[in-house]
Structures are given as C-alpha cells and as structure tokens.
C-alpha atoms as a PDB file:
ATOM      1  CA  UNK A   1       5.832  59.967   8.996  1.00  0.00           C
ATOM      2  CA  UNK A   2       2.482  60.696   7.522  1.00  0.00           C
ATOM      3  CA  UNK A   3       3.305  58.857   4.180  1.00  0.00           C
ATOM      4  CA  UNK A   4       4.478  55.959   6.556  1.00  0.00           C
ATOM      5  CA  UNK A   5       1.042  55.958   8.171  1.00  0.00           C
ATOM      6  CA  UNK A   6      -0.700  56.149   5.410  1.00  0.00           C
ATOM      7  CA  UNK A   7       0.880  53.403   3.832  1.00  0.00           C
ATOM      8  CA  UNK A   8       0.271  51.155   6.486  1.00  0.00           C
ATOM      9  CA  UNK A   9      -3.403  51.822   7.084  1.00  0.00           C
ATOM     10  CA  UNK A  10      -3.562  51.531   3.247  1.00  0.00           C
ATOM     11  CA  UNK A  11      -2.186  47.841   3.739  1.00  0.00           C
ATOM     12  CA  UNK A  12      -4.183  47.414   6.826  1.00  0.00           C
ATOM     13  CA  UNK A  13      -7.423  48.235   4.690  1.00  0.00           C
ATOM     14  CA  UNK A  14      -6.178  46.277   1.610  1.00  0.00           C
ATOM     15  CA  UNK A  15      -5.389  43.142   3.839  1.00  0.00           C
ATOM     16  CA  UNK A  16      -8.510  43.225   6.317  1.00  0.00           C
ATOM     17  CA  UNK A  17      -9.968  40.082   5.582  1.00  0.00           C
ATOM     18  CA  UNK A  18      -7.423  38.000   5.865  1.00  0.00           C
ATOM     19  CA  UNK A  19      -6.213  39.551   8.793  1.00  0.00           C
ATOM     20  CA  UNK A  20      -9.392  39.177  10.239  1.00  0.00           C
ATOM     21  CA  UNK A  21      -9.354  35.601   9.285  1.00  0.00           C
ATOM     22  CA  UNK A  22      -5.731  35.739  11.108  1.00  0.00           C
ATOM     23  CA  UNK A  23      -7.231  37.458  14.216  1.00  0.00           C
ATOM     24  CA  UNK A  24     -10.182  35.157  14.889  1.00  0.00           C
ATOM     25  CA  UNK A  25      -8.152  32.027  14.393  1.00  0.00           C
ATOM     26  CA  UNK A  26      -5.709  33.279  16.616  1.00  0.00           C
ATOM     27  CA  UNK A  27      -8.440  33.772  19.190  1.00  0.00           C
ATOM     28  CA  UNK A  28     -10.322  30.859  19.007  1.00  0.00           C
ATOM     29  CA  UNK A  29      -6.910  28.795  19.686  1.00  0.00           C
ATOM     30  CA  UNK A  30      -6.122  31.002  22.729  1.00  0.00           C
ATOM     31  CA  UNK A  31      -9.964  30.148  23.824  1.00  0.00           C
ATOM     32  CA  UNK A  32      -9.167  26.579  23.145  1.00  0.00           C
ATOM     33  CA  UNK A  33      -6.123  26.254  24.989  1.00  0.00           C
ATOM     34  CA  UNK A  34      -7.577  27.884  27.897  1.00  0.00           C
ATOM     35  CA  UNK A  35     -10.210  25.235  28.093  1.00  0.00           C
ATOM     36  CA  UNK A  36      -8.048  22.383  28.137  1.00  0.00           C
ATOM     37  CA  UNK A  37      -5.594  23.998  30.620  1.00  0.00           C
ATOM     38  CA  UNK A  38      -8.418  24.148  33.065  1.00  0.00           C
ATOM     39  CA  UNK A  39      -9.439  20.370  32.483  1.00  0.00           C
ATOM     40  CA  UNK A  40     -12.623  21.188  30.249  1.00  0.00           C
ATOM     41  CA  UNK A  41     -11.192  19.916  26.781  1.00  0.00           C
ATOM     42  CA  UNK A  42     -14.023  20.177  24.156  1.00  0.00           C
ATOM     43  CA  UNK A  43     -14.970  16.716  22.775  1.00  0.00           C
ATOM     44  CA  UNK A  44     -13.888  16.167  19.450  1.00  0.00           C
ATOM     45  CA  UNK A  45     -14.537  12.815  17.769  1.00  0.00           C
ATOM     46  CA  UNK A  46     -13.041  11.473  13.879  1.00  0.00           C
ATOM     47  CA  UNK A  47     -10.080  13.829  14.186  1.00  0.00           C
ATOM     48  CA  UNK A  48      -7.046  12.921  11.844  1.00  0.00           C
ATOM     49  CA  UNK A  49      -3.721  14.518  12.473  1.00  0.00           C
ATOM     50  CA  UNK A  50      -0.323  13.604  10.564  1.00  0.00           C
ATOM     51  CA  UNK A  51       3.271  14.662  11.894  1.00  0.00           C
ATOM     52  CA  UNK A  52       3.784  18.566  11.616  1.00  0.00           C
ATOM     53  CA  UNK A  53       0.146  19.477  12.999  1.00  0.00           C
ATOM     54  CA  UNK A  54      -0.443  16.995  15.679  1.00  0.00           C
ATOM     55  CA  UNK A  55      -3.326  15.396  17.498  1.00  0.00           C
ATOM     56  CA  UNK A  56      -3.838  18.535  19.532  1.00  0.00           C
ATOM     57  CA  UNK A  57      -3.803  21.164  16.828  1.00  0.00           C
ATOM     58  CA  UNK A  58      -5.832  19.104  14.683  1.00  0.00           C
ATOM     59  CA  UNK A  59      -8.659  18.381  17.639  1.00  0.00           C
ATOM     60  CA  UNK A  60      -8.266  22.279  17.659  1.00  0.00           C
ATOM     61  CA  UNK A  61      -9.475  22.839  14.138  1.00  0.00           C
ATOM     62  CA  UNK A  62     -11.878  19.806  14.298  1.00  0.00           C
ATOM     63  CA  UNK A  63     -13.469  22.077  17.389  1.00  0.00           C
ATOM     64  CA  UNK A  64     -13.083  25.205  15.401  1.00  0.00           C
ATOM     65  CA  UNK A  65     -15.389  24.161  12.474  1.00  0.00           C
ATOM     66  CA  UNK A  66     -17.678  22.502  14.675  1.00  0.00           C
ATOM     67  CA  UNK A  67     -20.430  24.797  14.208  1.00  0.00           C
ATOM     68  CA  UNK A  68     -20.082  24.968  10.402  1.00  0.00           C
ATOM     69  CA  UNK A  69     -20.213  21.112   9.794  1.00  0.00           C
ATOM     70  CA  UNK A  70     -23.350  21.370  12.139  1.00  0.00           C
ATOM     71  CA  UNK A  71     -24.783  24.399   9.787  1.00  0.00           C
ATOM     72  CA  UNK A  72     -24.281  21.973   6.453  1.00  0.00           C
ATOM     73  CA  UNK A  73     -24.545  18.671   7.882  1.00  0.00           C
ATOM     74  CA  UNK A  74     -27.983  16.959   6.102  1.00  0.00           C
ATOM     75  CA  UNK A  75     -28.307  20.235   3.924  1.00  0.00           C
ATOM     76  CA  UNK A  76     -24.942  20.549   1.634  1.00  0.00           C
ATOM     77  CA  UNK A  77     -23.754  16.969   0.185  1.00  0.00           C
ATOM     78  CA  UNK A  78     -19.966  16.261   0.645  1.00  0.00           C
ATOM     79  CA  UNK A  79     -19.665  16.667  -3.253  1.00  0.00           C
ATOM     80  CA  UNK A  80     -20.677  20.473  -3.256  1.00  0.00           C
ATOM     81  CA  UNK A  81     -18.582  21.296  -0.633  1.00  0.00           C
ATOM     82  CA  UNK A  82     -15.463  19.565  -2.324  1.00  0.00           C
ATOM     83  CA  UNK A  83     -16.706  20.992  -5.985  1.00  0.00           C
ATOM     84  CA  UNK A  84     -16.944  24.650  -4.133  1.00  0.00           C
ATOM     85  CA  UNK A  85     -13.670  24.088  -2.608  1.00  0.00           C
ATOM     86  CA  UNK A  86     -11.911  23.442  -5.934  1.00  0.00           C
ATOM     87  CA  UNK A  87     -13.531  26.575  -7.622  1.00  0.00           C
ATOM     88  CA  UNK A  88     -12.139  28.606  -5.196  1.00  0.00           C
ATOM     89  CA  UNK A  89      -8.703  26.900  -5.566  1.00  0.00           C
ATOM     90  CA  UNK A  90      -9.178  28.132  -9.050  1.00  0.00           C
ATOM     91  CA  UNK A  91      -9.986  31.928  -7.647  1.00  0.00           C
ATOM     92  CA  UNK A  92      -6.953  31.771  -5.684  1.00  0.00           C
ATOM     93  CA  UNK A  93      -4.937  30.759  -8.339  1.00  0.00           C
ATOM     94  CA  UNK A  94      -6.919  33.838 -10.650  1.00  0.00           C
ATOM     95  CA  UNK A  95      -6.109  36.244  -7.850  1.00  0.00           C
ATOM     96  CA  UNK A  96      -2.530  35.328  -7.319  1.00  0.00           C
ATOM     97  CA  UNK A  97      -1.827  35.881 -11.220  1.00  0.00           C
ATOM     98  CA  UNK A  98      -3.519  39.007 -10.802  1.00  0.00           C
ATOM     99  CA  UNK A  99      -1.458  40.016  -8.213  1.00  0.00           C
ATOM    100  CA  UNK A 100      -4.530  40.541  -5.966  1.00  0.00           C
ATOM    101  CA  UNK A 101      -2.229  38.672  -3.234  1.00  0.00           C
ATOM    102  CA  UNK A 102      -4.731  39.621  -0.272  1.00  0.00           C
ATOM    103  CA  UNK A 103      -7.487  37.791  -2.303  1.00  0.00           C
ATOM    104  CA  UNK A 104      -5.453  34.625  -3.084  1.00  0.00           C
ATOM    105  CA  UNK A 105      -4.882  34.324   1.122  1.00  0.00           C
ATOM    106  CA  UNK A 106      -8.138  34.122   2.400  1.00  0.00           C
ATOM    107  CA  UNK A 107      -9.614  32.437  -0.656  1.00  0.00           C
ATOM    108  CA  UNK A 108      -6.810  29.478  -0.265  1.00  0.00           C
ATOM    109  CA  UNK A 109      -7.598  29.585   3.265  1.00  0.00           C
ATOM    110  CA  UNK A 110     -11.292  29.009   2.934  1.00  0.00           C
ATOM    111  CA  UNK A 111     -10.317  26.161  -0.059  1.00  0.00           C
ATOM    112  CA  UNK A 112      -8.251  24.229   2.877  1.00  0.00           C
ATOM    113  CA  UNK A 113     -11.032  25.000   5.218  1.00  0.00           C
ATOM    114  CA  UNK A 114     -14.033  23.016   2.250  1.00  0.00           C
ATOM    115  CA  UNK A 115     -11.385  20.246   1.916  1.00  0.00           C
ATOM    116  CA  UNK A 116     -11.993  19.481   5.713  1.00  0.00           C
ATOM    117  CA  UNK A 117     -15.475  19.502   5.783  1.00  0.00           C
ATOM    118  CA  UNK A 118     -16.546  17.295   2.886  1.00  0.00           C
ATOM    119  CA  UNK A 119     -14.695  14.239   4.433  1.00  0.00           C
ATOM    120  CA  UNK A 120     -16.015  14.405   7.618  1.00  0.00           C
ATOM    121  CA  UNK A 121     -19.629  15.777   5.976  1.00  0.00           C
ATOM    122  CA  UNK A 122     -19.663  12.448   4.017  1.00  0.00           C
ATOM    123  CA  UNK A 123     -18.531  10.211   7.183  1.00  0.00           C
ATOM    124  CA  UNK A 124     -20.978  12.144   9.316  1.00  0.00           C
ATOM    125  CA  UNK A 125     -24.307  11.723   6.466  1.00  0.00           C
ATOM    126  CA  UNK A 126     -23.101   7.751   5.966  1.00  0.00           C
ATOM    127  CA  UNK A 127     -22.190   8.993   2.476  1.00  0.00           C
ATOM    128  CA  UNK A 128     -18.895   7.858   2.226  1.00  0.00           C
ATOM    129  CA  UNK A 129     -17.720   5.891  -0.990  1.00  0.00           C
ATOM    130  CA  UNK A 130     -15.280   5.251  -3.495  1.00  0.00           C
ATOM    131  CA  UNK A 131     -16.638   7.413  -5.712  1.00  0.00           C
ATOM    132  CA  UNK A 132     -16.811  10.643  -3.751  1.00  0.00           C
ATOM    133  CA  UNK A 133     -13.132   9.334  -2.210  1.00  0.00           C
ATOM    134  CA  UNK A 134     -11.861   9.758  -6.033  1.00  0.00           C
ATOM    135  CA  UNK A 135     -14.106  13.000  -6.632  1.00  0.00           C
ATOM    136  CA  UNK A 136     -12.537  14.153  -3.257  1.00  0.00           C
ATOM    137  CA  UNK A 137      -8.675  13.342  -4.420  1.00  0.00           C
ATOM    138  CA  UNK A 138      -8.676  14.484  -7.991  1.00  0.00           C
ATOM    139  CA  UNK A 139      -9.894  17.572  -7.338  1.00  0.00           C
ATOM    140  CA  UNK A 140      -7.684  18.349  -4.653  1.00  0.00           C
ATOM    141  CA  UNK A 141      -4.971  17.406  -7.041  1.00  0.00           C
ATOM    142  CA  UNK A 142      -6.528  19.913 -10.059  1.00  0.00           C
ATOM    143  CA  UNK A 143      -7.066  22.551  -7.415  1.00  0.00           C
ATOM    144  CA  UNK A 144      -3.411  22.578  -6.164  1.00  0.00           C
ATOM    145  CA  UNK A 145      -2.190  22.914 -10.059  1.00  0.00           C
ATOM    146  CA  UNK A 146      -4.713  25.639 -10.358  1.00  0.00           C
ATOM    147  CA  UNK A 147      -2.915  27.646  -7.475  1.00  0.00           C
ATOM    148  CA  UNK A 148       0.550  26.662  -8.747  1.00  0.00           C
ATOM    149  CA  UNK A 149      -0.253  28.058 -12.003  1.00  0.00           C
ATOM    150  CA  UNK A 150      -1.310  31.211 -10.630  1.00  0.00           C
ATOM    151  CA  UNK A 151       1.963  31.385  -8.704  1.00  0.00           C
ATOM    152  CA  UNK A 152       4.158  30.444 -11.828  1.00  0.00           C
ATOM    153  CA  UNK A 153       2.549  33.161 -13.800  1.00  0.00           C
ATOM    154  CA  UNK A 154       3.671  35.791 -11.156  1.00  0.00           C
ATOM    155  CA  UNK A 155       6.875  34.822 -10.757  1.00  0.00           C
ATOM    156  CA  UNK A 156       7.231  33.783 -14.782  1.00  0.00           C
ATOM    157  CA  UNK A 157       9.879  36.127 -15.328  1.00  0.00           C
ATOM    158  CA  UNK A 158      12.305  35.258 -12.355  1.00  0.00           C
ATOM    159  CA  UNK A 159      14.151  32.427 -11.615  1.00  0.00           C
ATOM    160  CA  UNK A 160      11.879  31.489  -8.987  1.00  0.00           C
ATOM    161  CA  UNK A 161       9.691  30.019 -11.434  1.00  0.00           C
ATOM    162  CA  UNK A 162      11.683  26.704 -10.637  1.00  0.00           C
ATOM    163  CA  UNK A 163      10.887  27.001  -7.593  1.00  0.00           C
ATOM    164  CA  UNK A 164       7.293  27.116  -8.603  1.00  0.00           C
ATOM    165  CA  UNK A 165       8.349  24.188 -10.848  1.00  0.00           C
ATOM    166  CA  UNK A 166       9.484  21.894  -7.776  1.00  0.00           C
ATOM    167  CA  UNK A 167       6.418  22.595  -5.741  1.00  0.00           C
ATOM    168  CA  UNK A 168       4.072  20.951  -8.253  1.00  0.00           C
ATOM    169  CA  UNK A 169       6.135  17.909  -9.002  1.00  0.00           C
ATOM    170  CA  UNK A 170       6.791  17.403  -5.426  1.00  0.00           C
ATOM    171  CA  UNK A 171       3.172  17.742  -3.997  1.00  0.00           C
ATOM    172  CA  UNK A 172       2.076  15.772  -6.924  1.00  0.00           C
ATOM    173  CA  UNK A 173       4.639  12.785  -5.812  1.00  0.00           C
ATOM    174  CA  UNK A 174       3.333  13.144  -2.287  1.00  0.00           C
ATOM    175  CA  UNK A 175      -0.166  12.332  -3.735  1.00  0.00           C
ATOM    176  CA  UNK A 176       0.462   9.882  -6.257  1.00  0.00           C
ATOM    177  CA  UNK A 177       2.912   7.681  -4.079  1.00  0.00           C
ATOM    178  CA  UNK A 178       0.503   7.298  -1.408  1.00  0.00           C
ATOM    179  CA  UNK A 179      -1.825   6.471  -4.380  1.00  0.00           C
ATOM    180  CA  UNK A 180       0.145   3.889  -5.496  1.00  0.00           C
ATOM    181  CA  UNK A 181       1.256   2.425  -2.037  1.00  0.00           C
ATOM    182  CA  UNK A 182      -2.299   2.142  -0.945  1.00  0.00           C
ATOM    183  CA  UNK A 183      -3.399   0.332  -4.242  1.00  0.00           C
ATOM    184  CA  UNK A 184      -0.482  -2.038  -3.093  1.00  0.00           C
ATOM    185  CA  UNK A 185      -2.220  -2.163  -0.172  1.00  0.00           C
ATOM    186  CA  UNK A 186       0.070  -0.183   2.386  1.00  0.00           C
ATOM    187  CA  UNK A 187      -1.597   2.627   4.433  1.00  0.00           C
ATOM    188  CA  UNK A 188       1.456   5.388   4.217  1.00  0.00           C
ATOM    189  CA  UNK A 189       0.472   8.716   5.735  1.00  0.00           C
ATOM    190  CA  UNK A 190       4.148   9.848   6.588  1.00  0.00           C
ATOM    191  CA  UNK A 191       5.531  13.041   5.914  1.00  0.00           C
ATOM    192  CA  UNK A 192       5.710  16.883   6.839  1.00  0.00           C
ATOM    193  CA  UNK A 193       5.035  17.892   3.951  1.00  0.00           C
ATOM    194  CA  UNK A 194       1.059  16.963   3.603  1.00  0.00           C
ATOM    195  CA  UNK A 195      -1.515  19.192   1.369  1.00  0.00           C
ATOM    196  CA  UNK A 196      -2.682  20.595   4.935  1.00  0.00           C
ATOM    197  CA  UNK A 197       0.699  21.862   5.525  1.00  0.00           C
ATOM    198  CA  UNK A 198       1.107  22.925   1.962  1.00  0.00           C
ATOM    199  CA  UNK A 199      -2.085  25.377   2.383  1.00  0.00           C
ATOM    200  CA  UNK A 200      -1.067  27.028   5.635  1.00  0.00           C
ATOM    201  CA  UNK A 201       2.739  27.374   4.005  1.00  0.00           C
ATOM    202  CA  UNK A 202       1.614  28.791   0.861  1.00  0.00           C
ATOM    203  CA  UNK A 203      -1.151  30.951   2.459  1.00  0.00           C
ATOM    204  CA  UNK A 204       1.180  32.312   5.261  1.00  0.00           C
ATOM    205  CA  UNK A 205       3.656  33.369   2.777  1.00  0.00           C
ATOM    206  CA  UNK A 206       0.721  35.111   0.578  1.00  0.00           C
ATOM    207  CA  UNK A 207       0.231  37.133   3.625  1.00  0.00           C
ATOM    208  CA  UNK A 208       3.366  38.247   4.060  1.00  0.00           C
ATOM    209  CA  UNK A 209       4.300  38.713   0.721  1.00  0.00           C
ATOM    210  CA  UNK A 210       1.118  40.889   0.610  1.00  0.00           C
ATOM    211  CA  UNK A 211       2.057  43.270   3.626  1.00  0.00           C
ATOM    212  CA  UNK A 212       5.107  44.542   1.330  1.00  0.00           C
ATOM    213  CA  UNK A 213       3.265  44.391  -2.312  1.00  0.00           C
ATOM    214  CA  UNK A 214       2.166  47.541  -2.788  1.00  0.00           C
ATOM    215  CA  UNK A 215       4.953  49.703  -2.851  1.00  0.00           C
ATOM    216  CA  UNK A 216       8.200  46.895  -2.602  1.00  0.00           C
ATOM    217  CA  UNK A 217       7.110  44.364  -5.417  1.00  0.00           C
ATOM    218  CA  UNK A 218      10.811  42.948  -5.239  1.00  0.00           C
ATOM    219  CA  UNK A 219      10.781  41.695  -1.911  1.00  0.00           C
ATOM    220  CA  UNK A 220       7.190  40.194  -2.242  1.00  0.00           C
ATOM    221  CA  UNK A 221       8.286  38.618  -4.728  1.00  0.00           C
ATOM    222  CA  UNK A 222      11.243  37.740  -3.625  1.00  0.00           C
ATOM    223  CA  UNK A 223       8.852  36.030  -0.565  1.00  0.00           C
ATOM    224  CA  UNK A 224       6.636  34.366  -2.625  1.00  0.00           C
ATOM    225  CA  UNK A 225      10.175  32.466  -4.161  1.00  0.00           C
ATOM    226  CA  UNK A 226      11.368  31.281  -1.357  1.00  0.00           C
ATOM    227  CA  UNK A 227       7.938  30.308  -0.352  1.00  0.00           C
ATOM    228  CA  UNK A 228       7.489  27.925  -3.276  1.00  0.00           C
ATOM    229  CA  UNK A 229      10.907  26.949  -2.462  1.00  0.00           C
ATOM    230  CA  UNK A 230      10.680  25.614   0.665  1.00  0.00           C
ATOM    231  CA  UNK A 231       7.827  24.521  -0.600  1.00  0.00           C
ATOM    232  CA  UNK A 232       9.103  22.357  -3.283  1.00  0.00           C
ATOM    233  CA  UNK A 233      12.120  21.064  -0.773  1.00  0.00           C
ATOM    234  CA  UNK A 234       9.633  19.917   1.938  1.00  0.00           C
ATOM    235  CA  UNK A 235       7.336  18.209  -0.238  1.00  0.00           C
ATOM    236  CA  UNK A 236      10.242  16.582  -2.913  1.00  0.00           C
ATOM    237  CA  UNK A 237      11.422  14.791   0.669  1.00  0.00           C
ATOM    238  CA  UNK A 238       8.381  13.680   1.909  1.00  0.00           C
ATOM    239  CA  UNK A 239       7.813  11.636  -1.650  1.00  0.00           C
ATOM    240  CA  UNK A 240      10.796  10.546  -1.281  1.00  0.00           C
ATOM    241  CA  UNK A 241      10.662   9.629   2.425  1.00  0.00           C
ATOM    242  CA  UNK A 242       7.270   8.057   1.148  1.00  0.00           C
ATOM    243  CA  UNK A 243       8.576   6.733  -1.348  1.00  0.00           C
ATOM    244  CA  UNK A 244      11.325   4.632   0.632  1.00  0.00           C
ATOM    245  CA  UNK A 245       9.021   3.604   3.397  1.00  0.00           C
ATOM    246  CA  UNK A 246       6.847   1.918   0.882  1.00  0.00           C
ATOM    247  CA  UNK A 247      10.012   0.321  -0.906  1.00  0.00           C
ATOM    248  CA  UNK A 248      10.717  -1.381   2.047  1.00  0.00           C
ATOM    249  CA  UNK A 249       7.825  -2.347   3.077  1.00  0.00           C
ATOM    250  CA  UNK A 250       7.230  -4.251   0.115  1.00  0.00           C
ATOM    251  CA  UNK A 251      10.597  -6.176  -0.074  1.00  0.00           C
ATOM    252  CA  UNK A 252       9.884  -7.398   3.488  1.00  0.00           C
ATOM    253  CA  UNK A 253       6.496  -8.538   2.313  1.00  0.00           C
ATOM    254  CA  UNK A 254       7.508  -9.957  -0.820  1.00  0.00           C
ATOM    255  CA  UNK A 255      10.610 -12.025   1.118  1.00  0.00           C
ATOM    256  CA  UNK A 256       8.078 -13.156   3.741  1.00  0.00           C
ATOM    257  CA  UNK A 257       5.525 -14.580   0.711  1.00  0.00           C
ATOM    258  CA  UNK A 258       9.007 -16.041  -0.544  1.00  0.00           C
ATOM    259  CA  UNK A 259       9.551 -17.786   2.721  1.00  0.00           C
ATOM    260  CA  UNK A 260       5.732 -19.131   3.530  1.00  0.00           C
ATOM    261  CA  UNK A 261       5.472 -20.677   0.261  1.00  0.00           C
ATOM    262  CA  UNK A 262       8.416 -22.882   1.027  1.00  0.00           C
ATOM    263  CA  UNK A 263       6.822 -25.652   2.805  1.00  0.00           C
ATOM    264  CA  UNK A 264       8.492 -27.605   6.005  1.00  0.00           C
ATOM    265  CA  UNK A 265      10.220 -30.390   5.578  1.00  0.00           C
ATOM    266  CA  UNK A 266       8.793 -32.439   8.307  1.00  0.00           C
ATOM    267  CA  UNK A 267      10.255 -36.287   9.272  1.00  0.00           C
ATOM    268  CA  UNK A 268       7.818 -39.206   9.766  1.00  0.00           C
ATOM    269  CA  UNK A 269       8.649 -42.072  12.006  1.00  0.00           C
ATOM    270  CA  UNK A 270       9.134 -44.723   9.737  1.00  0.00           C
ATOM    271  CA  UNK A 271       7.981 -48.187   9.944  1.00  0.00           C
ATOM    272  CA  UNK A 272      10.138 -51.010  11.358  1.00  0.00           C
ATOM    273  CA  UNK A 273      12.737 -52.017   8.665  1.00  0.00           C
ATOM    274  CA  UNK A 274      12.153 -49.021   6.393  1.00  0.00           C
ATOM    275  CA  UNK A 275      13.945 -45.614   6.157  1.00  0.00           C
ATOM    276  CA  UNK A 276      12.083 -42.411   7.876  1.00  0.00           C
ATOM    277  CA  UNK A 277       9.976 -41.081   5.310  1.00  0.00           C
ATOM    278  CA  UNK A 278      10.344 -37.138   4.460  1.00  0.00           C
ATOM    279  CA  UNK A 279       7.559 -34.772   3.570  1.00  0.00           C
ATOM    280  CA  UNK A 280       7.789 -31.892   1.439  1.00  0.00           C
ATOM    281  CA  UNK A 281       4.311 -30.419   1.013  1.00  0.00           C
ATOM    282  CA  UNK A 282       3.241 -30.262  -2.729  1.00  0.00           C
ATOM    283  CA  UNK A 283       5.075 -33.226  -3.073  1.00  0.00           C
ATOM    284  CA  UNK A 284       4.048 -37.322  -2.775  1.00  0.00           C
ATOM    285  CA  UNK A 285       5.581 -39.257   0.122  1.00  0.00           C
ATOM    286  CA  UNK A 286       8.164 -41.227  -1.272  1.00  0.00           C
ATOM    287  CA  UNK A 287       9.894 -44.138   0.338  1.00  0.00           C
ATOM    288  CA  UNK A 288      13.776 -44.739   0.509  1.00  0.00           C
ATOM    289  CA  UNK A 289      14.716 -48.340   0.894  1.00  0.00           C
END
C-alpha cells in the first residue's frame, strides 16, 4: 500500500503542470457554463468553430483567452506569437522523444493555445495579410511534423510507428486539400478531424499515456499507438471527405460554365414573306429563304 502511494504521488508530482493546466480548464468551463445557464453569457465576438468543437465550446475558449489576447494585443505582433508557437511545437516534439511525456502535454497544449491567438492578434491590430496567413499555415504544418517526429522516434521500434506514419500523411492531406480547394476558389472547412482536434487528441493521450510511464512503459506505449492511430483514421477521412466535397463541387461548377456558355437560341419574328430568322449568339443572323 505504501509503494502504491508513493507511486502515485510520485506521478502526481511528475504530472503537476499539466494537471494543473487540466484543473483550471476544467474550472473555467464549469464557471462558463454557469454563466450562460443563468442568462449572463459572456460576449464573445470573431469566434470560429468547425464540427467536433462547436459554436459553444469554441465561444468558451474565445472567453477563456480573453485576458491573454488583451495582455499582448498592441505589444506582441501576430508573427511572434505564431514563431513562439512553432518552437514550442518543436519542444514538444524534443520532449516526447525524450520520453519526458508530462513535458510534451502541456508544451503541445500551450502550442495550440499561440496558434489561437496570432489569428485573432492580427485581425484584432488590422494586421492581417497574405503574408502572415502563409507564415501562419506553414508553420503550423512544420510544427505538426516536428511533434510527429518526436512521436515516431518513441514508438520507432513497434509497429505503431505506422500508426505514427498515417497521422502525418493524413493531417498533411487535411491541410493541403483545403489548400488546394481554396486556390480553386472553394471555402471547405469540413471535417472532424481539424489541427484543433488533432492537439487536444494527441495531448489527451500524452496525459494518459504519462499517468502509467513510469513504471508500465508497455501500456503507455501501447496508448500513445492507438493514439496516433485514431489519429491517423480520423484525419485520413476527413481528407478524404474533403477531398470529395471539393470534387463535386467542381464538376457542378465546371457543367454549369459548360451550360452558360451555350448561348439561347432565340426566334425573331420575321418579316412578311421571309422565313423567321434564328439567333445563335456568337453567330451572324442569317436569313433562310
């Protein structure tokens, strides 16, 4: 019993911060659900939410780092925050091949946190252009290989390393087909699977795979498998759900271009004597006797 004990204030101390990370979101959505139950919601404004999270959720966390875009608002440009944000993508992925899986939670956690603010930092300063939307994208893109890496070096000797494998081709597909579809000129923003829910997947399983590190390595790792697993699964559908939307979307443009460009074929009243006189637009007006 005392070894038990130990062992779990051991992985109490070890695990701290992110539990206290845990704990105080926890709280704050308990606080924030209270408020809106009693008809005082907090005002929120620019929230974006996809599928999984939802509008409420996402108003949540919008609410929740309120006081921290307020703090760096007019002081930190949008470019620092994302630039901070992908170093400590690169930490987490450091701390993960490390095995330091306590480190890699909260340090992915405050990543996905960054990658937040600097949008809403650049639409709140009036600094919002193309070049700081590419800055923004490509090093989301860098940091997410960065903490894949980190994972495939862990699990490099099992066979979850496809697993590992799968995650980064299908996050990467989510990315790059919305890329592509938008350079097409098709807003596509559908799927579970978005790097939001990637984060709080990846991080969650972290933290569990952490609680059993120390002294069961097998089953953390078998945890940290099965999360790049599901992983991998979610995401490989949502580029491919992406992927179709877009496909279709396209046809039906292309066959309504097809169809426009074929002009109507309108009939003239025709002189007295003469046969009517057909139209075809491109074409001269030709008379049949």
């Amino acid at each position: 019993m005392a070894v038990l004990t130990q062992t779990c204030v051991d992985r109490v101390y070890l695990l701290a911060p992110a539990l206290f990370l845990s704990a105080t979101f926890v709280f704050a959505f308990i606080v924030y659900c209270g408020l809106v139950a009693i008809g005082h919601p907090p005002k929120v404004s620019g929230v974006k939410h996809n599928q999984l999270l939802g509008k409420f959720f996402a108003s949540f966390l919008v609410w929740l780092l309120g006081p921290v875009e307020r703090l760096l608002a007019g002081r930190v440009s949008p470019n620092t925050v994302t630039a901070t944000s992908l170093a400590m993508c690169g930490l987490t992925g450091l701390a993960a091949a490390l095995g330091h899986l306590p480190g890699a939670v909260w340090l992915y956690v405050f990543a996905g946190i960054l990658d937040v603010l600097d949008g809403r930092l650049a639409r709140i300063g009036g600094t919002h252009n193309a070049a700081g939307a590419l800055f923004d994208s490509v090093s989301d893109r860098w940091g997410e290989l960065f903490v894949f890496a980190g994972y495939a070096w862990v699990l490099r000797d099992t066979p979850w390393l496809l697993a590992v494998m799968g995650a980064v081709g299908g996050s990467m597909m989510v990315s790059y087909t919305r890329a592509r579809a938008e350079g097409l000129g098709i807003e596509l923003a559908a799927g579970i699977m978005q790097r939001a829910e990637r984060i709080v997947l990846v991080a969650g399983g972290t933290l569990i795979a952490a609680w059993f590190g120390p002294d069961q390595p097998e089953i953390a790792v078998a945890i940290l498998g099965i999360t790049m697993l599901i992983t991998a699964l979610s995401s490989t559908a949502t580029a491919v759900h992406r992927w179709v939307v877009a496909y279709r979307t396209l046809v039906a443009r292309d066959r309504g271009t097809q169809e426009s460009a074929i002009a109507p074929i309108a009939l003239d009243r025709a002189p007295a004597g003469t046969a009517p006189v057909h139209r075809f637009s491109g074409v001269r007006p030709v008379e049949l006797h």
